[in-house]
C-alpha atoms as a PDB file:
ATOM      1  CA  UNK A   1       0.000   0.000   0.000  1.00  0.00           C
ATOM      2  CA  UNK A   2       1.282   3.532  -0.657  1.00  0.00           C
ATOM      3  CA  UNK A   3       0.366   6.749   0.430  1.00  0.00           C
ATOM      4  CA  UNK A   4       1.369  10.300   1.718  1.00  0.00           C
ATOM      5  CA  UNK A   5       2.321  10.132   5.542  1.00  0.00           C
ATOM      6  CA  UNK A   6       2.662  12.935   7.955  1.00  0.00           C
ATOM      7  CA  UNK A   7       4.854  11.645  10.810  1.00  0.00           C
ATOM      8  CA  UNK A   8       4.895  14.582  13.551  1.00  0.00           C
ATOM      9  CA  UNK A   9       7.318  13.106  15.849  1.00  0.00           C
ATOM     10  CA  UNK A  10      10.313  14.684  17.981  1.00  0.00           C
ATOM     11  CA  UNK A  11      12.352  12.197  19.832  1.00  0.00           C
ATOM     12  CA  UNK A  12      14.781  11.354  17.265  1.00  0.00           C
ATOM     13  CA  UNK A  13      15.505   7.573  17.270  1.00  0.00           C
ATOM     14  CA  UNK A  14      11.586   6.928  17.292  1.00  0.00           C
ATOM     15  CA  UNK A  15      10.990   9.089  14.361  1.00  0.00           C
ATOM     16  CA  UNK A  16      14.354   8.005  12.306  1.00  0.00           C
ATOM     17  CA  UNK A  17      12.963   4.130  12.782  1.00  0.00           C
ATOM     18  CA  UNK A  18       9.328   4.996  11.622  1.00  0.00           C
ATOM     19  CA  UNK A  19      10.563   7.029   8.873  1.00  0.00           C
ATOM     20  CA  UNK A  20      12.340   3.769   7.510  1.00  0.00           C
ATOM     21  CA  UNK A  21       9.940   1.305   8.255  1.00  0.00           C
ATOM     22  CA  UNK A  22       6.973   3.481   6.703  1.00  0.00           C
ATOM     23  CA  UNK A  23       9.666   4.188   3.001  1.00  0.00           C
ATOM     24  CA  UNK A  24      10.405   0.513   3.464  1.00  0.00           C
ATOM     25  CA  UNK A  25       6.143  -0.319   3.309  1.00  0.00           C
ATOM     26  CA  UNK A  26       6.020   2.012   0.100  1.00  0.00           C
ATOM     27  CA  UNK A  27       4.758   5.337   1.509  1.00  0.00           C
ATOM     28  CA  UNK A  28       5.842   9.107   0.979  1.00  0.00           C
ATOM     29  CA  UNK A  29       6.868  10.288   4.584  1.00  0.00           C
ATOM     30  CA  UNK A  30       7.122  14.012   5.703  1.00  0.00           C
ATOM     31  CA  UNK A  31       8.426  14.476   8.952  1.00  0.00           C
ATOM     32  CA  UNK A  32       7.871  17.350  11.452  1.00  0.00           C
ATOM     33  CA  UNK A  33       9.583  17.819  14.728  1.00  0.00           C
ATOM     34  CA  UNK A  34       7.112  20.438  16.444  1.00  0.00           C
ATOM     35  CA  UNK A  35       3.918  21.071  17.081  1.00  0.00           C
ATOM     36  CA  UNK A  36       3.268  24.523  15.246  1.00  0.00           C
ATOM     37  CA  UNK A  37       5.555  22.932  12.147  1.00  0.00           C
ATOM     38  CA  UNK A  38       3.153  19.430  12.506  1.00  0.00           C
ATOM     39  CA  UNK A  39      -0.031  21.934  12.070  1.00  0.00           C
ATOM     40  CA  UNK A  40       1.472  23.938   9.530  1.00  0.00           C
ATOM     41  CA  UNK A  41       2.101  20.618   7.023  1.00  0.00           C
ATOM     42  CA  UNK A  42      -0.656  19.206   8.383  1.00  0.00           C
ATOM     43  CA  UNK A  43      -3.129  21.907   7.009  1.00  0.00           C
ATOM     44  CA  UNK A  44      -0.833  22.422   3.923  1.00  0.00           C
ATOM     45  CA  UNK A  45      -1.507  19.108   2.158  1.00  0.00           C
ATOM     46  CA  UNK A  46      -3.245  16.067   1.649  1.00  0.00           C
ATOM     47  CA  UNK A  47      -2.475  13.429   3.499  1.00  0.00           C
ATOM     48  CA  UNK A  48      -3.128   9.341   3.902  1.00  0.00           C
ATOM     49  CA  UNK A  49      -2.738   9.382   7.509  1.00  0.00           C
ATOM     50  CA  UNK A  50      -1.039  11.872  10.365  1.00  0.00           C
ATOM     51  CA  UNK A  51       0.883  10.281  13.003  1.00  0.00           C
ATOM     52  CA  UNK A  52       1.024  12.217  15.672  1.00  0.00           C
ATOM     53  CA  UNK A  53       2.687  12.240  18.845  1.00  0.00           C
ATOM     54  CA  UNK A  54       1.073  14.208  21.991  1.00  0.00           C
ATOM     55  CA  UNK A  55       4.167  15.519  23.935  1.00  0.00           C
ATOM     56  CA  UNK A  56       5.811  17.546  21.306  1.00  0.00           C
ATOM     57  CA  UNK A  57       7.635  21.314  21.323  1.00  0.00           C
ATOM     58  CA  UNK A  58       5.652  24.471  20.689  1.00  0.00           C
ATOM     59  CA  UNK A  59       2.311  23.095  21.088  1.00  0.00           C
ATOM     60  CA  UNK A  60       1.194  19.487  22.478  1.00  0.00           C
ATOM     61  CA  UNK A  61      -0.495  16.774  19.737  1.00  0.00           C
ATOM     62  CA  UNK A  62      -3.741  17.259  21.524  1.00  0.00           C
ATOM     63  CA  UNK A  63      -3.680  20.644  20.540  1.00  0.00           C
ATOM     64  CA  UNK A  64      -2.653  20.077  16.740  1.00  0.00           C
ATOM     65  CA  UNK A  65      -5.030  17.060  16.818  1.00  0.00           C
ATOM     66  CA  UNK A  66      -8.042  20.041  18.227  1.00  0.00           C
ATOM     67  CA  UNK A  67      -6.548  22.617  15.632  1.00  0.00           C
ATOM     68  CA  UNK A  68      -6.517  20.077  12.618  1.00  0.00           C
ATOM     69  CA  UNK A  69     -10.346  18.884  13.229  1.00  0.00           C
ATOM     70  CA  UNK A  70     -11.711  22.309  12.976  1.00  0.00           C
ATOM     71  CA  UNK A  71     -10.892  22.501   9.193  1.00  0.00           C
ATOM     72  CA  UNK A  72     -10.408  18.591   8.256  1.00  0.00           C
ATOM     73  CA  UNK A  73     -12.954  15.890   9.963  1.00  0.00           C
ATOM     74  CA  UNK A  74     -11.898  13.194   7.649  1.00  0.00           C
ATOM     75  CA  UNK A  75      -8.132  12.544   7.771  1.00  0.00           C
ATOM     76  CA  UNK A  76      -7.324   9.388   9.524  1.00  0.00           C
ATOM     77  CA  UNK A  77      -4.949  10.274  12.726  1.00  0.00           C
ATOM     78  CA  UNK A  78      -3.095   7.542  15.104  1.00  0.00           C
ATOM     79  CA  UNK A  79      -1.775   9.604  18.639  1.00  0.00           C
ATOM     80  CA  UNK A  80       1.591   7.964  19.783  1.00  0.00           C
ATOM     81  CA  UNK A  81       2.151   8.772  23.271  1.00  0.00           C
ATOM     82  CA  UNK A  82       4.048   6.922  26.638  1.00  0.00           C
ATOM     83  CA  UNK A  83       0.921   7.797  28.253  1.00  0.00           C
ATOM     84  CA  UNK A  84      -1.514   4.521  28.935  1.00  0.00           C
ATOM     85  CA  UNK A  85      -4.252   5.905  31.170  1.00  0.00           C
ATOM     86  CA  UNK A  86      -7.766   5.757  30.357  1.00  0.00           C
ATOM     87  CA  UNK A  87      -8.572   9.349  30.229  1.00  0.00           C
ATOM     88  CA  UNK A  88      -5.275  10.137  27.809  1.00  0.00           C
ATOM     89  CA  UNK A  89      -7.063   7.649  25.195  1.00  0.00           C
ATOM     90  CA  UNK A  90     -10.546   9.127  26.018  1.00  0.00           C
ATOM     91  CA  UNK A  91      -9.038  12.509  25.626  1.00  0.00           C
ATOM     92  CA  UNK A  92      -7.867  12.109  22.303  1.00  0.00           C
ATOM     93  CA  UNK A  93     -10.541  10.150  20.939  1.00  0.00           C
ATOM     94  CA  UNK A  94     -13.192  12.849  21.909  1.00  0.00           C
ATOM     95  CA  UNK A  95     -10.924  15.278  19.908  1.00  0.00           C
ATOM     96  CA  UNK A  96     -10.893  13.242  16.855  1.00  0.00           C
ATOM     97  CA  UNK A  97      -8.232  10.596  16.830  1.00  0.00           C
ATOM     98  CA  UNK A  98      -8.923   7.358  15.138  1.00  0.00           C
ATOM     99  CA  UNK A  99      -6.491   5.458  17.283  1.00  0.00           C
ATOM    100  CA  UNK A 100      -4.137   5.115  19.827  1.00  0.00           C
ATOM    101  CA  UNK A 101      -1.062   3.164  20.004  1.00  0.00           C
ATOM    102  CA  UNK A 102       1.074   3.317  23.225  1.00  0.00           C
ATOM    103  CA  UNK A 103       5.076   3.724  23.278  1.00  0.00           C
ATOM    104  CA  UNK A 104       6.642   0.890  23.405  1.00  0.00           C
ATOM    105  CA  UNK A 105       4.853  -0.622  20.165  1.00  0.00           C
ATOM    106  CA  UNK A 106       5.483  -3.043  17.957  1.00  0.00           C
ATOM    107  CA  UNK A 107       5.904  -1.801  14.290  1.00  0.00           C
ATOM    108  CA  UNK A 108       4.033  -4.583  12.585  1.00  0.00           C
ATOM    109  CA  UNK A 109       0.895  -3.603  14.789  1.00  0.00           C
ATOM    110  CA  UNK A 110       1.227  -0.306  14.229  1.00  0.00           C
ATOM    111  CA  UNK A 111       1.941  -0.547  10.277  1.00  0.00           C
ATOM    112  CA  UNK A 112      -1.377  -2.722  10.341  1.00  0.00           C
ATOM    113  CA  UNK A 113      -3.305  -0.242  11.796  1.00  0.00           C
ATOM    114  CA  UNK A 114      -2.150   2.535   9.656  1.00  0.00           C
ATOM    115  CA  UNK A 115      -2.671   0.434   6.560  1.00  0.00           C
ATOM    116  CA  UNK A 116      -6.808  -0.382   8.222  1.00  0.00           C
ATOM    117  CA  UNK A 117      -7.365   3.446   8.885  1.00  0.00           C
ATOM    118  CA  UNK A 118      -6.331   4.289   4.934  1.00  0.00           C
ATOM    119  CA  UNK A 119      -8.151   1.530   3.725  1.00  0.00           C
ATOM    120  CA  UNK A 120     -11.234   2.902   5.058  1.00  0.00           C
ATOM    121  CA  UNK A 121     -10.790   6.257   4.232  1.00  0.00           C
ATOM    122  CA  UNK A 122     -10.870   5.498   0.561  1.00  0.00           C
ATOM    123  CA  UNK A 123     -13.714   2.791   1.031  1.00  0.00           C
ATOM    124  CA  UNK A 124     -15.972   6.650   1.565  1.00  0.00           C
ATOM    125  CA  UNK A 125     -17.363   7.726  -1.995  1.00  0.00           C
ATOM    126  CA  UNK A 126     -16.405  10.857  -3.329  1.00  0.00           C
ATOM    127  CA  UNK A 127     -14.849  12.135   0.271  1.00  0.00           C
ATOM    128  CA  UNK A 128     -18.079  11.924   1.705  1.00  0.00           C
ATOM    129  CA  UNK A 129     -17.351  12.173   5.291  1.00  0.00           C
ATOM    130  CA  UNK A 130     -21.132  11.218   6.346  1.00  0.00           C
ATOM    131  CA  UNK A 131     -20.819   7.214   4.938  1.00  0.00           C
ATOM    132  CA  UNK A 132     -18.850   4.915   6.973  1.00  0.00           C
ATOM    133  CA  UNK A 133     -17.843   1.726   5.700  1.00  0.00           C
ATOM    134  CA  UNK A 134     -16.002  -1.831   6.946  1.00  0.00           C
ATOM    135  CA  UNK A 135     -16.618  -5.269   5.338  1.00  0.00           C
ATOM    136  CA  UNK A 136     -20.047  -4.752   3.466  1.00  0.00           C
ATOM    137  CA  UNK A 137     -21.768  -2.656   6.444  1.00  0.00           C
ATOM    138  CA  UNK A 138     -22.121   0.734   5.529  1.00  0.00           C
ATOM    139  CA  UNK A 139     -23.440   3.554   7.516  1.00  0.00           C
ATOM    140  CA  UNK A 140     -25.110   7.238   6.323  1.00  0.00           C
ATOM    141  CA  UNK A 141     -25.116   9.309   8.929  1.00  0.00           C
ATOM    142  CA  UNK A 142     -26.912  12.369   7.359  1.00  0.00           C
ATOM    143  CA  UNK A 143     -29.683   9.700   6.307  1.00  0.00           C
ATOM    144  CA  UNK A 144     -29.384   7.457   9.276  1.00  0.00           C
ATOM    145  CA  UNK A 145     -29.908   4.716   6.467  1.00  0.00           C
ATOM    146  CA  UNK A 146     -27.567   1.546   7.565  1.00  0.00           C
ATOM    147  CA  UNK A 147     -27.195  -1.478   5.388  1.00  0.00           C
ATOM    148  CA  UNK A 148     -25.382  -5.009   4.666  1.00  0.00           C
ATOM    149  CA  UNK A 149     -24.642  -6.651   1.895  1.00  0.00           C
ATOM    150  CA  UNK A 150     -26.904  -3.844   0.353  1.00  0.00           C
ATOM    151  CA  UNK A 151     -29.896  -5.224   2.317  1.00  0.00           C
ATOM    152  CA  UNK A 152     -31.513  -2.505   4.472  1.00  0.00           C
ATOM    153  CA  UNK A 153     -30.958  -3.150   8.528  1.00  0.00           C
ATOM    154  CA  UNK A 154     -33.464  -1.124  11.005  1.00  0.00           C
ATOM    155  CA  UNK A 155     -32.346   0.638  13.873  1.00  0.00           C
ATOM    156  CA  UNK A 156     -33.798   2.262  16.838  1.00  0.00           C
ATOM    157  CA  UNK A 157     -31.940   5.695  17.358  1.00  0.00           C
ATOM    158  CA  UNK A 158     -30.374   4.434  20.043  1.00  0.00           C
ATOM    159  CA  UNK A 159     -28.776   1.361  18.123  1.00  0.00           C
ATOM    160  CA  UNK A 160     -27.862   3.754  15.609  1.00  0.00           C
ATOM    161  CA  UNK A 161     -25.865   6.266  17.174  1.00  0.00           C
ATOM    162  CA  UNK A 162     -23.932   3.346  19.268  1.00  0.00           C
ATOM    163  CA  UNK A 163     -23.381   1.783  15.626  1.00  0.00           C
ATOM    164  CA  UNK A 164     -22.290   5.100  14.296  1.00  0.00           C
ATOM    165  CA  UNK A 165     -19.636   5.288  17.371  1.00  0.00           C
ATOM    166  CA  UNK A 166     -18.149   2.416  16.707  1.00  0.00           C
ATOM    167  CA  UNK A 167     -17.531   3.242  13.068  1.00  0.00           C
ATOM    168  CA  UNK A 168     -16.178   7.144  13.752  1.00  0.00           C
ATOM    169  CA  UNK A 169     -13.421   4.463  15.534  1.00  0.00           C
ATOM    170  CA  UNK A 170     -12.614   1.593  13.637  1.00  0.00           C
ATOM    171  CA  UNK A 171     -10.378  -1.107  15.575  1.00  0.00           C
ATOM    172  CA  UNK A 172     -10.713   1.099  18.880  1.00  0.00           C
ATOM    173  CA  UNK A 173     -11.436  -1.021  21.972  1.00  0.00           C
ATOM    174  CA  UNK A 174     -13.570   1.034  23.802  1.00  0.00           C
ATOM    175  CA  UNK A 175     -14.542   1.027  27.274  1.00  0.00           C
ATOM    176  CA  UNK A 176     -17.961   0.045  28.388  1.00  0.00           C
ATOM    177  CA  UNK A 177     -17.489   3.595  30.554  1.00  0.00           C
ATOM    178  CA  UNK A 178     -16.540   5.436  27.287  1.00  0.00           C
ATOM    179  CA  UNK A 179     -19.259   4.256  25.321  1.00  0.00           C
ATOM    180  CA  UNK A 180     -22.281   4.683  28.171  1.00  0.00           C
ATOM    181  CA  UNK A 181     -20.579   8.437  28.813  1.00  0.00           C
ATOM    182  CA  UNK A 182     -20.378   9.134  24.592  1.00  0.00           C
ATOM    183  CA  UNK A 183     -23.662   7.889  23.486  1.00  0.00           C
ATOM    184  CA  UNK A 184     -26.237   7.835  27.033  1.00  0.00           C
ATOM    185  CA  UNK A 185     -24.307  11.607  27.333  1.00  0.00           C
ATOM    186  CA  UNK A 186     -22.160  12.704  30.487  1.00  0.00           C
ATOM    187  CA  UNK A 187     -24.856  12.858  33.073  1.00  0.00           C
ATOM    188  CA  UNK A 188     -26.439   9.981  32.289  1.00  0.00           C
ATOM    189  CA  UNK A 189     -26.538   7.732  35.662  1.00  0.00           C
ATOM    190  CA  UNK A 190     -26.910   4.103  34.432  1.00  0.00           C
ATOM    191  CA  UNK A 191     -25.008   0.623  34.796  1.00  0.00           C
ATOM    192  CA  UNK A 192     -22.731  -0.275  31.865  1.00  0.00           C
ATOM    193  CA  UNK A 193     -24.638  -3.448  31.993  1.00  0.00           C
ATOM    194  CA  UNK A 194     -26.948  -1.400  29.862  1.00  0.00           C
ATOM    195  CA  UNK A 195     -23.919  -1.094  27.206  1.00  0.00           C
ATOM    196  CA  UNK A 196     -23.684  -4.642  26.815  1.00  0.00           C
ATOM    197  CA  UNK A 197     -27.740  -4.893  26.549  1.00  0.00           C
ATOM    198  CA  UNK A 198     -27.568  -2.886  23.447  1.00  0.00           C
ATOM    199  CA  UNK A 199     -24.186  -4.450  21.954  1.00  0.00           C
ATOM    200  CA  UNK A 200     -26.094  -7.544  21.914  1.00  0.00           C
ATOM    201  CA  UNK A 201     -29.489  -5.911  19.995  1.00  0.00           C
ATOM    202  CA  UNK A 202     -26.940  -4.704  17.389  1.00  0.00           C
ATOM    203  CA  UNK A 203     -24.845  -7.884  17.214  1.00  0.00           C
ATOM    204  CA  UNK A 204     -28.574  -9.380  16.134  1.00  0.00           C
ATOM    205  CA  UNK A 205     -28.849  -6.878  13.924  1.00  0.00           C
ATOM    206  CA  UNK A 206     -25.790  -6.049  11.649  1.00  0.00           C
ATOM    207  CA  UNK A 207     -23.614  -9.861  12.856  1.00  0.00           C
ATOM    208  CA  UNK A 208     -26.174 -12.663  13.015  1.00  0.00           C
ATOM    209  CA  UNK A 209     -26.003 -14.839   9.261  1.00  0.00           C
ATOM    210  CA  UNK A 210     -22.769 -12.970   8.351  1.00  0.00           C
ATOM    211  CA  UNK A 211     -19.755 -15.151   8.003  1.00  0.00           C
ATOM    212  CA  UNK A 212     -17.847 -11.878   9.336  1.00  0.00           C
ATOM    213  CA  UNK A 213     -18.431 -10.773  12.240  1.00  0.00           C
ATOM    214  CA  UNK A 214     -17.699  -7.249  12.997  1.00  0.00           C
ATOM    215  CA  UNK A 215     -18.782  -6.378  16.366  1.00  0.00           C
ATOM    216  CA  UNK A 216     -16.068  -7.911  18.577  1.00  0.00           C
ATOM    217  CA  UNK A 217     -15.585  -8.285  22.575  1.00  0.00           C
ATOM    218  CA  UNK A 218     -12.220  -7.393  24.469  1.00  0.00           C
ATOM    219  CA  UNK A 219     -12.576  -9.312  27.440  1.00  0.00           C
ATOM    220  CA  UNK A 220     -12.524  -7.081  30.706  1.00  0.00           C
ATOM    221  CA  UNK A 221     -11.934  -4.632  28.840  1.00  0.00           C
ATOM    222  CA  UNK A 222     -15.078  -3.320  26.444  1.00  0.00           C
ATOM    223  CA  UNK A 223     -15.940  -4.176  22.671  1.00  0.00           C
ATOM    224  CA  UNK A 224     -14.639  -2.842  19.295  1.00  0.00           C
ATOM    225  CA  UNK A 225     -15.422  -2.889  15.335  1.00  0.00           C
ATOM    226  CA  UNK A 226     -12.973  -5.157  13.801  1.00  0.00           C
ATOM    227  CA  UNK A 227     -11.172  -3.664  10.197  1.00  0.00           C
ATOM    228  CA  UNK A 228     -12.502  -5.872   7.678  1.00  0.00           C
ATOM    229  CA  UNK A 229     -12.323  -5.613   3.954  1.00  0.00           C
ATOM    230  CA  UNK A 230     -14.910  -5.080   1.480  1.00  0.00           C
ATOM    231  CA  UNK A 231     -14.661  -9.009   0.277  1.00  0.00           C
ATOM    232  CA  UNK A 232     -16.226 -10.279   3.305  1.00  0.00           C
ATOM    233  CA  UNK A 233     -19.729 -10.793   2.502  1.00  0.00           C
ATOM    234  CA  UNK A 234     -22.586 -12.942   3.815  1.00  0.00           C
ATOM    235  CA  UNK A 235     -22.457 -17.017   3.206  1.00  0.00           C
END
């Protein structure tokens, strides 16, 4: 796979080895060292995918990550941080990350998900940034229409907008906490039992008689939408 790469990145060994591995996997790589300098290139050109770190010079990757989703809701962005707390990834994902990978990482997981997050990108016709697709389950969010394998799948609003979450982070575990706080709202005072209630109405819905299924559990830890390619169809 090719593809234009901004890698905003300043500790030096980190960002030499990425650089390598990424010209190595075919892409174009443009490095920054700073935040300001990360924005700048960042709202300069088109890019595949931005990988940003969040403790950089200048100004901090949340803040280039806050800056860059004001003007651009559709380019895919991985954070790389040291930080592994579950307000960090929460953070960042309510800014507009797609994913999160945590220092140390291994570059094969990492290269995977980069090569998932541009793969959907350009599955989204004519840079809508309303459709969602993964495997043959795609998702309109301006007409809340949802369908696989082309065949129309009804949702209660509720289902929908935890479907639509799930898509707006593809290959994201999230947090039973995350999800009841994003879609129930903040001051919603409920069990997360109630999370797992309506992951198993939409398993019903958009998983059962698929060979594929997309809607997968991370035990003790929450449930995510698995990357899956367009192939994967119903048997």
């Amino acid at each position: 796979m090719s593809g234009n790469v901004l890698l905003v990145e300043d500790e030096q060994k980190i960002a030499r080895v990425l650089e390598l591995e990424l010209r190595h996997e075919g892409y174009r790589v443009t490095l920054a060292k700073n935040g300001p300098d990360g924005l700048e290139l960042a709202r300069g050109s088109v890019w595949d995918v931005i990988l940003l770190n969040i403790m950089l010079p200048g100004i901090t990757g949340l803040e280039v990550l806050e800056k860059i989703r004001e003007t651009n809701r559709t380019v895919p962005v991985i954070l790389l941080t040291a930080r592994d707390s579950v307000p960090d990834k929460v953070t960042g994902l309510d800014l507009g990350a797609n994913d999160y990978v945590t220092k140390p990482f291994a570059i094969e997981e990492l290269m995977a998900r980069i090569r998932g997050l541009i793969r959907l990108s350009r599955l989204r016709p004519d840079g809508d940034d309303s459709v969602y697709r993964t495997a043959d389950l795609v998702l309109d969010e301006k007409s809340r229409a949802v369908k696989r394998a082309e065949e129309p799948i009804d949702l209660t609003p509720r289902e929908f907008e935890l479907l639509l979450y799930f898509m707006k982070h593809p290959g994201v575990v999230l947090t039973r906490e995350q999800i009841l706080s994003d879609v129930w709202g903040y001051d919603f005072a409920g069990d997360t039992n109630l999370v797992d209630v309506y992951v198993r109405y939409l398993r019903q819905k958009i998983d059962e008689g698929y060979k594929t299924k997309l809607l997968q559990t991370s035990r003790g830890v929450g449930y995510y939408l698995k990357h899956s390619s367009p192939e994967d169809k119903q048997t």
